[in-house]
C-alpha atoms as a PDB file:
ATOM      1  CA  UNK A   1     -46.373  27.591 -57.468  1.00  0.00           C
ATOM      2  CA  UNK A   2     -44.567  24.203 -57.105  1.00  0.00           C
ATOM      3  CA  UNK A   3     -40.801  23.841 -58.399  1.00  0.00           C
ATOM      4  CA  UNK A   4     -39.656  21.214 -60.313  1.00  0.00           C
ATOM      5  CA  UNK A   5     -35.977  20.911 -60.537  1.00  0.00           C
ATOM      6  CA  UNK A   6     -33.948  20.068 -63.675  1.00  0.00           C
ATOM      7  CA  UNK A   7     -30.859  18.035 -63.904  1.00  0.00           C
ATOM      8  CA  UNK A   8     -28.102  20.846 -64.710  1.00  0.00           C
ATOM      9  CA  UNK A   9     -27.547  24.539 -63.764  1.00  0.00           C
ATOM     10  CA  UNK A  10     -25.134  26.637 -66.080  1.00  0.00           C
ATOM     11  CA  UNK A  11     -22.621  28.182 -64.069  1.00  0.00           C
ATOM     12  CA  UNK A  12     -20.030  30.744 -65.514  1.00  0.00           C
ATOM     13  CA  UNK A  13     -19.435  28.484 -68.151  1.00  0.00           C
ATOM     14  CA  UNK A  14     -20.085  24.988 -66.826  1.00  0.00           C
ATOM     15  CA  UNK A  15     -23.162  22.846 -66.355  1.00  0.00           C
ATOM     16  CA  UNK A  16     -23.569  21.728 -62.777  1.00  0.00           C
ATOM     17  CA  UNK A  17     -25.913  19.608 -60.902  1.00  0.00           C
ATOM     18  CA  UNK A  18     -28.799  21.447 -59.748  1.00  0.00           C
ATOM     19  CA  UNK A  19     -28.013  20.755 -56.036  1.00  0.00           C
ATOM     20  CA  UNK A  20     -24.274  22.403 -56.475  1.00  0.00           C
ATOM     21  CA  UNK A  21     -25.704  25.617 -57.274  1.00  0.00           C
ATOM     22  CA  UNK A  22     -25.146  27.187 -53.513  1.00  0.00           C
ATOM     23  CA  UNK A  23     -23.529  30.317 -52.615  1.00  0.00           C
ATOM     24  CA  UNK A  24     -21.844  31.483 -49.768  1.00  0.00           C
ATOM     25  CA  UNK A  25     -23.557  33.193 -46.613  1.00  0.00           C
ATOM     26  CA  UNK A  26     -20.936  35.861 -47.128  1.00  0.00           C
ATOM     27  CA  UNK A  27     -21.614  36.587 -50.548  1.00  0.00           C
ATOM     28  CA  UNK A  28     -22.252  40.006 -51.158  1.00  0.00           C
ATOM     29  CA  UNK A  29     -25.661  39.462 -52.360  1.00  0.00           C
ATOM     30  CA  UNK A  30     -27.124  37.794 -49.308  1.00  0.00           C
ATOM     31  CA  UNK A  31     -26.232  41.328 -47.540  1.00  0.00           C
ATOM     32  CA  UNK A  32     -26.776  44.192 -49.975  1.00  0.00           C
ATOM     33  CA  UNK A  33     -29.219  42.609 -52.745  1.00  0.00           C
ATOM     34  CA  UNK A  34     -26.992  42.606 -55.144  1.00  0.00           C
ATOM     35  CA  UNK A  35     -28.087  40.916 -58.325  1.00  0.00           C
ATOM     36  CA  UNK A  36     -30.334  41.223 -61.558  1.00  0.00           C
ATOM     37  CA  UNK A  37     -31.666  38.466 -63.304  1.00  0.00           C
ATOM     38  CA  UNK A  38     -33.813  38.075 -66.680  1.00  0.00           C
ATOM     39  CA  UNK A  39     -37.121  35.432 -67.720  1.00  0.00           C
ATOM     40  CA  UNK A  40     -37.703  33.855 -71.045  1.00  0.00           C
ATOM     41  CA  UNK A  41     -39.798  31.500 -72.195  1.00  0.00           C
ATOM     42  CA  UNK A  42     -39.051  28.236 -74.301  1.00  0.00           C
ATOM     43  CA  UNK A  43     -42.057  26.738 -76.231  1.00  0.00           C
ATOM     44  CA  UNK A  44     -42.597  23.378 -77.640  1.00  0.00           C
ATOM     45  CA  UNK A  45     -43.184  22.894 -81.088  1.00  0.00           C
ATOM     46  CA  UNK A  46     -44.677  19.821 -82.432  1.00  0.00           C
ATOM     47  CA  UNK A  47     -41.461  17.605 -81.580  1.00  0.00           C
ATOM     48  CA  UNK A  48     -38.933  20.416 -81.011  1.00  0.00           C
ATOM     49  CA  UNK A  49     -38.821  23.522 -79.075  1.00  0.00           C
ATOM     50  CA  UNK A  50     -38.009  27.301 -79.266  1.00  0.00           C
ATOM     51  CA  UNK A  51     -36.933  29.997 -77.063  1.00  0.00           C
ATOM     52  CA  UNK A  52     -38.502  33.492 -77.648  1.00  0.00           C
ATOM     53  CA  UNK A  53     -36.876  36.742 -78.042  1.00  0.00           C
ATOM     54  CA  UNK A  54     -33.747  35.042 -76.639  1.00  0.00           C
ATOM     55  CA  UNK A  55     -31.366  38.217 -78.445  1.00  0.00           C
ATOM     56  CA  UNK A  56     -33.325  40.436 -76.599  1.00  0.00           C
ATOM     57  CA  UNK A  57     -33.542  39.363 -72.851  1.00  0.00           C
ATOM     58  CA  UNK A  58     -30.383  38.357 -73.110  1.00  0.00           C
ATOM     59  CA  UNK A  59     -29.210  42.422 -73.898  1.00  0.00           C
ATOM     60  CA  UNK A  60     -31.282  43.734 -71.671  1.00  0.00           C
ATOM     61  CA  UNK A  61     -29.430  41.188 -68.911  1.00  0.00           C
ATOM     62  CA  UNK A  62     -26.091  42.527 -70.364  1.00  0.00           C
ATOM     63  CA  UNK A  63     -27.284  46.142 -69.697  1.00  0.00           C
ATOM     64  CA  UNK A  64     -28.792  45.624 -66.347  1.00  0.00           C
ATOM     65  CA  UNK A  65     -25.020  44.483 -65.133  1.00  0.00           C
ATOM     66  CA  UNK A  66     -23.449  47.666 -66.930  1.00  0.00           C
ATOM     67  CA  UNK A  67     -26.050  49.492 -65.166  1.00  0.00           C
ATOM     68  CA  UNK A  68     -25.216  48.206 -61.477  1.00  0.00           C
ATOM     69  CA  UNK A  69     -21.587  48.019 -62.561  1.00  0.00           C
ATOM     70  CA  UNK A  70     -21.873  44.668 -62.638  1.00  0.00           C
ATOM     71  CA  UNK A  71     -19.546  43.206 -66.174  1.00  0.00           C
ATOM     72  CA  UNK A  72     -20.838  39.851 -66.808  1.00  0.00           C
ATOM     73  CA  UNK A  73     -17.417  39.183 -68.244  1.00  0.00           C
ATOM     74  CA  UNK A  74     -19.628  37.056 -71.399  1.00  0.00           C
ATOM     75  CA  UNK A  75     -20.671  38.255 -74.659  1.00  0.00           C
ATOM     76  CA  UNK A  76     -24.011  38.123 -75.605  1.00  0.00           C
ATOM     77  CA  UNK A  77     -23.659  35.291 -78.264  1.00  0.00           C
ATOM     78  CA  UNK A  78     -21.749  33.092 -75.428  1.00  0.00           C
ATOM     79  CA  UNK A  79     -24.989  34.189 -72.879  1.00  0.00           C
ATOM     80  CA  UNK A  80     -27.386  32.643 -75.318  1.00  0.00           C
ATOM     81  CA  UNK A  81     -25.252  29.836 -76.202  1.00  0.00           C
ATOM     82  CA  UNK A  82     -25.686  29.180 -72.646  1.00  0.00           C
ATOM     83  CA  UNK A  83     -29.213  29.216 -72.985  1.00  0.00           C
ATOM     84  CA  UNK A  84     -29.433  27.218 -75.508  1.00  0.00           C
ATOM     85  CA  UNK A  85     -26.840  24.595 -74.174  1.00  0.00           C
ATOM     86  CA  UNK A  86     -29.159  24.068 -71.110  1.00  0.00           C
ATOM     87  CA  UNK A  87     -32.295  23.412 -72.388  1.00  0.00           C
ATOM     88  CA  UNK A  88     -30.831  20.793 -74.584  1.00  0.00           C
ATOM     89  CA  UNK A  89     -28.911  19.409 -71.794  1.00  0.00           C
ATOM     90  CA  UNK A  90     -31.880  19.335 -69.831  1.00  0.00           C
ATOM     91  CA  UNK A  91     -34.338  18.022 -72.489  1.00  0.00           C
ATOM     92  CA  UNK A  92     -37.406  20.085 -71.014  1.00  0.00           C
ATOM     93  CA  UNK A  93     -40.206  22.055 -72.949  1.00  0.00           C
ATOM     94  CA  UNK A  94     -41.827  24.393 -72.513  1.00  0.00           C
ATOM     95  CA  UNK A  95     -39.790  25.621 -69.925  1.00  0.00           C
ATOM     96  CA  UNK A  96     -38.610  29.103 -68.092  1.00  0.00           C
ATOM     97  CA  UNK A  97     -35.499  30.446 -68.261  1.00  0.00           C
ATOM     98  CA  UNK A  98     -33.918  32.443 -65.213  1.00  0.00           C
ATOM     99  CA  UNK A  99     -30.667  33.968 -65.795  1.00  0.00           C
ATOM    100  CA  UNK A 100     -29.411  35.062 -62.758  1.00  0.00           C
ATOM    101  CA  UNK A 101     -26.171  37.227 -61.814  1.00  0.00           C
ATOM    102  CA  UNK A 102     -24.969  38.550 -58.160  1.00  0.00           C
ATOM    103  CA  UNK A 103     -22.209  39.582 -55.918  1.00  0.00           C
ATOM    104  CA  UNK A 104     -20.538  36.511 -54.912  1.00  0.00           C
ATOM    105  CA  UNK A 105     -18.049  35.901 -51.576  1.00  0.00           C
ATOM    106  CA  UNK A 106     -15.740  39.282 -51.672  1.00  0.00           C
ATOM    107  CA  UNK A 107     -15.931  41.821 -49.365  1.00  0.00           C
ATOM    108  CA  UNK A 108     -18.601  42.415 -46.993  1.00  0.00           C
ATOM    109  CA  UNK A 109     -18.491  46.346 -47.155  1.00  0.00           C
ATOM    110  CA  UNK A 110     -21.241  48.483 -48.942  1.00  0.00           C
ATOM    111  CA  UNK A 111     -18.370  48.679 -51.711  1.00  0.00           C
ATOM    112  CA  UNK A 112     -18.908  45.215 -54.157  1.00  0.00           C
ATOM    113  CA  UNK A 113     -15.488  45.702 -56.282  1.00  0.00           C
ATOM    114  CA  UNK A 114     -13.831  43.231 -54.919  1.00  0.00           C
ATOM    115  CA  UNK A 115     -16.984  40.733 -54.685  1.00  0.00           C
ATOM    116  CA  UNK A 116     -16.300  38.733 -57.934  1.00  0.00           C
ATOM    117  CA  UNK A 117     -20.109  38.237 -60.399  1.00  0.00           C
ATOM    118  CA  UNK A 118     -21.257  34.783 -60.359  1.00  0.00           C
ATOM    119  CA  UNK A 119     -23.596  34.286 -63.266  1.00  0.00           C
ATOM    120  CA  UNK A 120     -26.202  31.216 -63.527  1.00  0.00           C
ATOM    121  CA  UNK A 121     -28.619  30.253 -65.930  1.00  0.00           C
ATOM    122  CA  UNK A 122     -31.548  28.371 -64.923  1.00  0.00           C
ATOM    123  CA  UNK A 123     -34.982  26.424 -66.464  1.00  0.00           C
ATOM    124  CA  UNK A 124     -37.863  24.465 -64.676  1.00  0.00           C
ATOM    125  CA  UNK A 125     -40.840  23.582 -66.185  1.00  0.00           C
ATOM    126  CA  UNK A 126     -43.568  25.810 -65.649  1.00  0.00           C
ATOM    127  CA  UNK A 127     -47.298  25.630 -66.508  1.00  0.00           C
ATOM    128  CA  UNK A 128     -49.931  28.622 -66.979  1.00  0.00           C
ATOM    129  CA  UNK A 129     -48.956  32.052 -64.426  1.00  0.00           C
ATOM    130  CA  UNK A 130     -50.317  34.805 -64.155  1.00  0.00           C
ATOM    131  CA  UNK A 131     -48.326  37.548 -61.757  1.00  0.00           C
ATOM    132  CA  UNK A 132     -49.725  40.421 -60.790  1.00  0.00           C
ATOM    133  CA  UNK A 133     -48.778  43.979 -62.508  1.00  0.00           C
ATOM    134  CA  UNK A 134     -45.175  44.197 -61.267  1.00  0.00           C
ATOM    135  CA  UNK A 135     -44.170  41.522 -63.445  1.00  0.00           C
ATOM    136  CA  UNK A 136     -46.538  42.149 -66.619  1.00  0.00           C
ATOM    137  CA  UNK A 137     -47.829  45.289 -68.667  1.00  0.00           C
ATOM    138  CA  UNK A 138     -51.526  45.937 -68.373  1.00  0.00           C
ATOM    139  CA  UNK A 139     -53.324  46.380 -71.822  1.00  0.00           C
ATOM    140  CA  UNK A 140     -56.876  48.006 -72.019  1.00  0.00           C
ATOM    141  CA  UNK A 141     -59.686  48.310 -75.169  1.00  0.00           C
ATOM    142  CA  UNK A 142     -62.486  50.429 -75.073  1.00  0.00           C
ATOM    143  CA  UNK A 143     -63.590  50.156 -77.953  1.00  0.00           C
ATOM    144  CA  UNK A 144     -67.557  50.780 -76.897  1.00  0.00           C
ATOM    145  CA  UNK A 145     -65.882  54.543 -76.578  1.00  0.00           C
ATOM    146  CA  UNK A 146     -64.236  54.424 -79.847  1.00  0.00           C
ATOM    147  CA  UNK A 147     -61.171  55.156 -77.994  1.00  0.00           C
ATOM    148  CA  UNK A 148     -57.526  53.297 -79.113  1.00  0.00           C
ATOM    149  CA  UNK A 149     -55.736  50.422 -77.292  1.00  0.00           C
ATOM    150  CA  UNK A 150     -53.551  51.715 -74.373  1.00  0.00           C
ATOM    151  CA  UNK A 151     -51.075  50.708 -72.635  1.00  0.00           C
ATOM    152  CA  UNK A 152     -48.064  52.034 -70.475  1.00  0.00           C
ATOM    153  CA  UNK A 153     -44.537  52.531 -71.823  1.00  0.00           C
ATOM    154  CA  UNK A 154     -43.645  48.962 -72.960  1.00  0.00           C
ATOM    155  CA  UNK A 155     -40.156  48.878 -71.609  1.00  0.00           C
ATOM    156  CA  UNK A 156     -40.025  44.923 -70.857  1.00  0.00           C
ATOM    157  CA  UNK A 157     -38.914  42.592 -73.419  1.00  0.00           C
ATOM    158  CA  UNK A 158     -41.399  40.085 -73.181  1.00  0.00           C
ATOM    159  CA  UNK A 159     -44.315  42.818 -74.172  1.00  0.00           C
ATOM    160  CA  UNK A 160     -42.974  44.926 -76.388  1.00  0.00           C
ATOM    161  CA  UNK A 161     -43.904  42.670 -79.227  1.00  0.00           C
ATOM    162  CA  UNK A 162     -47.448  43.326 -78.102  1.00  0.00           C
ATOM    163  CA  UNK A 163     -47.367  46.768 -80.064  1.00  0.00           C
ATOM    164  CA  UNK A 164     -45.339  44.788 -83.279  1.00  0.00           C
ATOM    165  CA  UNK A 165     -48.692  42.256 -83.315  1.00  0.00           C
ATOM    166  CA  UNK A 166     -51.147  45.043 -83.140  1.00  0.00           C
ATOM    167  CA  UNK A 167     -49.592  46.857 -86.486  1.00  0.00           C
ATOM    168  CA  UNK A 168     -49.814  44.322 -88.053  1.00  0.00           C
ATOM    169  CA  UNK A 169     -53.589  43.019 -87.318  1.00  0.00           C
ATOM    170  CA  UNK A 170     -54.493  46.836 -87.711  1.00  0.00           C
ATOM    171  CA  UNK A 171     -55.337  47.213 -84.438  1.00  0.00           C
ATOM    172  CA  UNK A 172     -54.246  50.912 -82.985  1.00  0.00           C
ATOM    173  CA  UNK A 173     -51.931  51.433 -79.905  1.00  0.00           C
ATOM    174  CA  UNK A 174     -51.025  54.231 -77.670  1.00  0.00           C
ATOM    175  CA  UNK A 175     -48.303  54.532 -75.312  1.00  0.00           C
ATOM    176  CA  UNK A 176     -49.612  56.360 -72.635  1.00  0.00           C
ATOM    177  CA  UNK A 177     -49.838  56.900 -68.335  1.00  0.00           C
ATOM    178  CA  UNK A 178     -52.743  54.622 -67.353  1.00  0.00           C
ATOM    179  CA  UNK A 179     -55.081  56.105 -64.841  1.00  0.00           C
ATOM    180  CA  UNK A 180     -56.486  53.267 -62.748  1.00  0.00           C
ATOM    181  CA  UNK A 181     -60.100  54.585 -62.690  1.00  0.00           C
ATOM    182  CA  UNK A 182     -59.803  53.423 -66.733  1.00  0.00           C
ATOM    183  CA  UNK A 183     -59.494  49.895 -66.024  1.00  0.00           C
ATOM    184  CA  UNK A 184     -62.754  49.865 -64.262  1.00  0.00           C
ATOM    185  CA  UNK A 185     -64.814  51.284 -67.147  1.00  0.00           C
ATOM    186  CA  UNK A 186     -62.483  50.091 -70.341  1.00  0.00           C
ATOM    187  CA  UNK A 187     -64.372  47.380 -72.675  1.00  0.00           C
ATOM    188  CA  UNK A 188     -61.788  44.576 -72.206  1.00  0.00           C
ATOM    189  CA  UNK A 189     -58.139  44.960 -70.748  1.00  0.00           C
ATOM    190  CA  UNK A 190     -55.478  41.732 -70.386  1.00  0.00           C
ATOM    191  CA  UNK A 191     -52.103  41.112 -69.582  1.00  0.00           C
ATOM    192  CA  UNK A 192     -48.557  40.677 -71.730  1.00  0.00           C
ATOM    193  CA  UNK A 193     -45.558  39.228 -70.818  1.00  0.00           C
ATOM    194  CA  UNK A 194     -43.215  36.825 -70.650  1.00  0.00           C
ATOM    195  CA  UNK A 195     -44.470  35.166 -67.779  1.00  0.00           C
ATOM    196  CA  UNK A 196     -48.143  35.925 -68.582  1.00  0.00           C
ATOM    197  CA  UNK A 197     -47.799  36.177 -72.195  1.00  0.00           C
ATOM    198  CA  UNK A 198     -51.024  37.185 -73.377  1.00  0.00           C
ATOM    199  CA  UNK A 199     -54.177  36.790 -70.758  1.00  0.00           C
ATOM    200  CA  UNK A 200     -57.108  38.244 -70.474  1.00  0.00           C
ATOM    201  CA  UNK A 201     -57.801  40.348 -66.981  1.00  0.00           C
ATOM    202  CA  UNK A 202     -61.823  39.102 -65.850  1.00  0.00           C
ATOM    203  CA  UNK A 203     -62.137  41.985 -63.261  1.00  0.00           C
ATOM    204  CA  UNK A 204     -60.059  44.453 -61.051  1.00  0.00           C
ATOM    205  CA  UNK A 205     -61.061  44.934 -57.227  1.00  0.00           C
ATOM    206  CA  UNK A 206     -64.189  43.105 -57.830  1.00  0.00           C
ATOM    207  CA  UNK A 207     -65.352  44.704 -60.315  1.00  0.00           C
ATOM    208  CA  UNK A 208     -65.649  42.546 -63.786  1.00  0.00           C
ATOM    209  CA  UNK A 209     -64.373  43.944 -66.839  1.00  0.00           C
ATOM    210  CA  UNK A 210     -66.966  44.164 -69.899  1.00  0.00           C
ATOM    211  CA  UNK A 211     -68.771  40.963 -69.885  1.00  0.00           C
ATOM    212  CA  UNK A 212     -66.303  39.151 -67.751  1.00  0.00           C
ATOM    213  CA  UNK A 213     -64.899  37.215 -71.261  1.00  0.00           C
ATOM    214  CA  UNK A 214     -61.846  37.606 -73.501  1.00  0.00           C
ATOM    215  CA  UNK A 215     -62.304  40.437 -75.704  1.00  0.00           C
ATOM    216  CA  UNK A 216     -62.098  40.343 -79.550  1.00  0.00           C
ATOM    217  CA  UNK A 217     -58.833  42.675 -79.362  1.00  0.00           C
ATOM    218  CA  UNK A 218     -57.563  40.139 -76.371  1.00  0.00           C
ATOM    219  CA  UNK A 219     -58.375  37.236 -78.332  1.00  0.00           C
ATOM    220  CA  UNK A 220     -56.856  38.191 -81.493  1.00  0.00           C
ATOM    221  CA  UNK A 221     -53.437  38.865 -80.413  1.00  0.00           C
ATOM    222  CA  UNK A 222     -53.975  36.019 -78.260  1.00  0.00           C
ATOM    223  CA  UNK A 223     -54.433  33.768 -80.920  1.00  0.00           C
ATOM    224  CA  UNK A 224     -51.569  35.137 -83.174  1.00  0.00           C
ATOM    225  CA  UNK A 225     -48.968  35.181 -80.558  1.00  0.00           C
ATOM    226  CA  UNK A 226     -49.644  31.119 -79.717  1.00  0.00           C
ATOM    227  CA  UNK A 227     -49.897  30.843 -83.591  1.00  0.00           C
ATOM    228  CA  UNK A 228     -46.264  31.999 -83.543  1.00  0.00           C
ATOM    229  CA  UNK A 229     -44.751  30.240 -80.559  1.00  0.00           C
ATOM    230  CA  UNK A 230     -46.168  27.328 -81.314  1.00  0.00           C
ATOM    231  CA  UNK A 231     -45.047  26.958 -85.174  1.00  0.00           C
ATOM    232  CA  UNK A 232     -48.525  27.187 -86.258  1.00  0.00           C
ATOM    233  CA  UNK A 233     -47.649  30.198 -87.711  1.00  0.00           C
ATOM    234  CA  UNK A 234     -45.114  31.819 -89.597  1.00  0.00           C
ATOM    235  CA  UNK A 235     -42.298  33.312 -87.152  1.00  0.00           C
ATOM    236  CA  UNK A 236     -41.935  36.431 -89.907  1.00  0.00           C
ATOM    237  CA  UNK A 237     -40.094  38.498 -87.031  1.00  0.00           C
ATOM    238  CA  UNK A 238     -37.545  35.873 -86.241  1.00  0.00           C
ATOM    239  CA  UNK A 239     -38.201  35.996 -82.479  1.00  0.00           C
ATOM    240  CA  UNK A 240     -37.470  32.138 -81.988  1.00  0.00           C
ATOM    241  CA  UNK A 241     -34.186  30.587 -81.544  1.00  0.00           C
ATOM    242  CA  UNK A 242     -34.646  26.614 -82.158  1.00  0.00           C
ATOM    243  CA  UNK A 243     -33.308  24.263 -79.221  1.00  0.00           C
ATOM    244  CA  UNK A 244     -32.739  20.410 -79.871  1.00  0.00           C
ATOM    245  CA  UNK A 245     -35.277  19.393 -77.254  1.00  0.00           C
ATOM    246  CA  UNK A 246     -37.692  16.509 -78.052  1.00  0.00           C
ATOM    247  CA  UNK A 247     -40.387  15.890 -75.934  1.00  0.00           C
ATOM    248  CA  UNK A 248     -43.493  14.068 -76.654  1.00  0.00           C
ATOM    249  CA  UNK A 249     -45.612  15.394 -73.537  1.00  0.00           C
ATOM    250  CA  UNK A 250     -45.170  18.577 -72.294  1.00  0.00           C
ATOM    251  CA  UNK A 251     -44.104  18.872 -68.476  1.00  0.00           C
ATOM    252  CA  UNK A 252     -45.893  20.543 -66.265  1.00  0.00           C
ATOM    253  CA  UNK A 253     -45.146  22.314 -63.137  1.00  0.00           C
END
């Protein structure tokens, strides 16, 4: 996938130019991995824009540093002002958002203490991804079997709201481990995620899934989630924090 930069990075409280944003070779990151980061999506809407969920990625980003005893040192209302700052700076939607925080220049040792956290927020335009199952949940139906909508334990932000969807369509879900020899004989099965959002899977090793289409259960959650994100649709969750971006053509990667 090809890269287009923006104008500005946000950098512990400052917009920079996107070719400032280096680190040292010394940081403590480039040694021991040190780092989390986040993805969220902004959508355009008509002639403004939205980012979804922002509360929530932003939290879990707050709680991955606590985790890795990493403090941010920001709140999480000054984390999504940042967000928010940038994509307006940067007039671009849709776009992704990366916030990104790591180890900077410190001490070399195992031990990061003394390695101070830089934290940067980033967004490039990005068209239509789909990652493989490390960075997505994996939805099946099989529905020929009478059997419910499964899925695994939807820990990640941007598919959680999968389940929240499927309530309210009255379509069943279960929580549940997800046995691989189930995806070969399950009715329909797609993606959710940030990055993917909602997208149907066609086949897995080789073998197509159903008739090789988008399922009526993929479809309709499909078509309420872009509903949503695109202000077609009442947002009657609140998941979308508006951005003062005006675009007339979206950009793509």
């Amino acid at each position: 996938m090809s890269l287009q930069p923006t104008k500005n990075i946000w950098h512990n409280g400052n917009l920079i130019p996107w070719e400032s944003a280096q680190i040292h070779v010394m940081s403590h990151v480039v040694h021991y991995g040190s780092s989390i980061f986040e993805g969220i999506r902004c959508y355009a809407q008509g002639d403004g824009a939205s980012i979804f969920r922002l509360d929530e990625h932003m939290q879990r980003f707050i709680d991955s540093g606590a985790i890795y005893r990493m403090p941010l040192g920001l709140t999480l209302q000054e984390l999504n002002q940042a967000v928010i700052d940038l994509v307006e700076a940067n007039g671009v939607a849709p776009c992704y958002i990366r916030p990104v925080a790591f180890r900077g220049y410190g001490e070399v040792g195992v031990s990061p203490l003394n390695s101070p956290v830089e934290v940067y927020v980033v967004n490039y335009p990005w068209g239509k991804y789909v990652p493989g199952n490390s960075g997505a949940n994996v939805c099946i139906s099989s529905w020929n079997r009478n059997a419910p909508n499964t899925t695994p334990a939807l820990a990640k932000a941007g598919g959680n709201y999968l389940i929240t969807l499927a309530k309210d369509l009255g379509i069943p879900v279960v929580e549940q481990a997800l046995p691989r020899e189930l995806l070969y004989i399950c009715d329909e099965a797609f993606f959710t995620g940030t990055a993917v959002e909602v997208t149907h899977i066609h086949s897995v090793d080789r073998i197509v899934i159903g008739d090789g289409n988008a399922g009526p259960i993929t479809t309709a959650l499909h078509d309420e989630f872009f509903g949503i994100v695109s202000g077609t649709r009442e947002d009657r969750y609140n998941w979308l924090t508006p951005v003062k971006v005006k675009v007339e053509e979206p950009v793509g990667a």
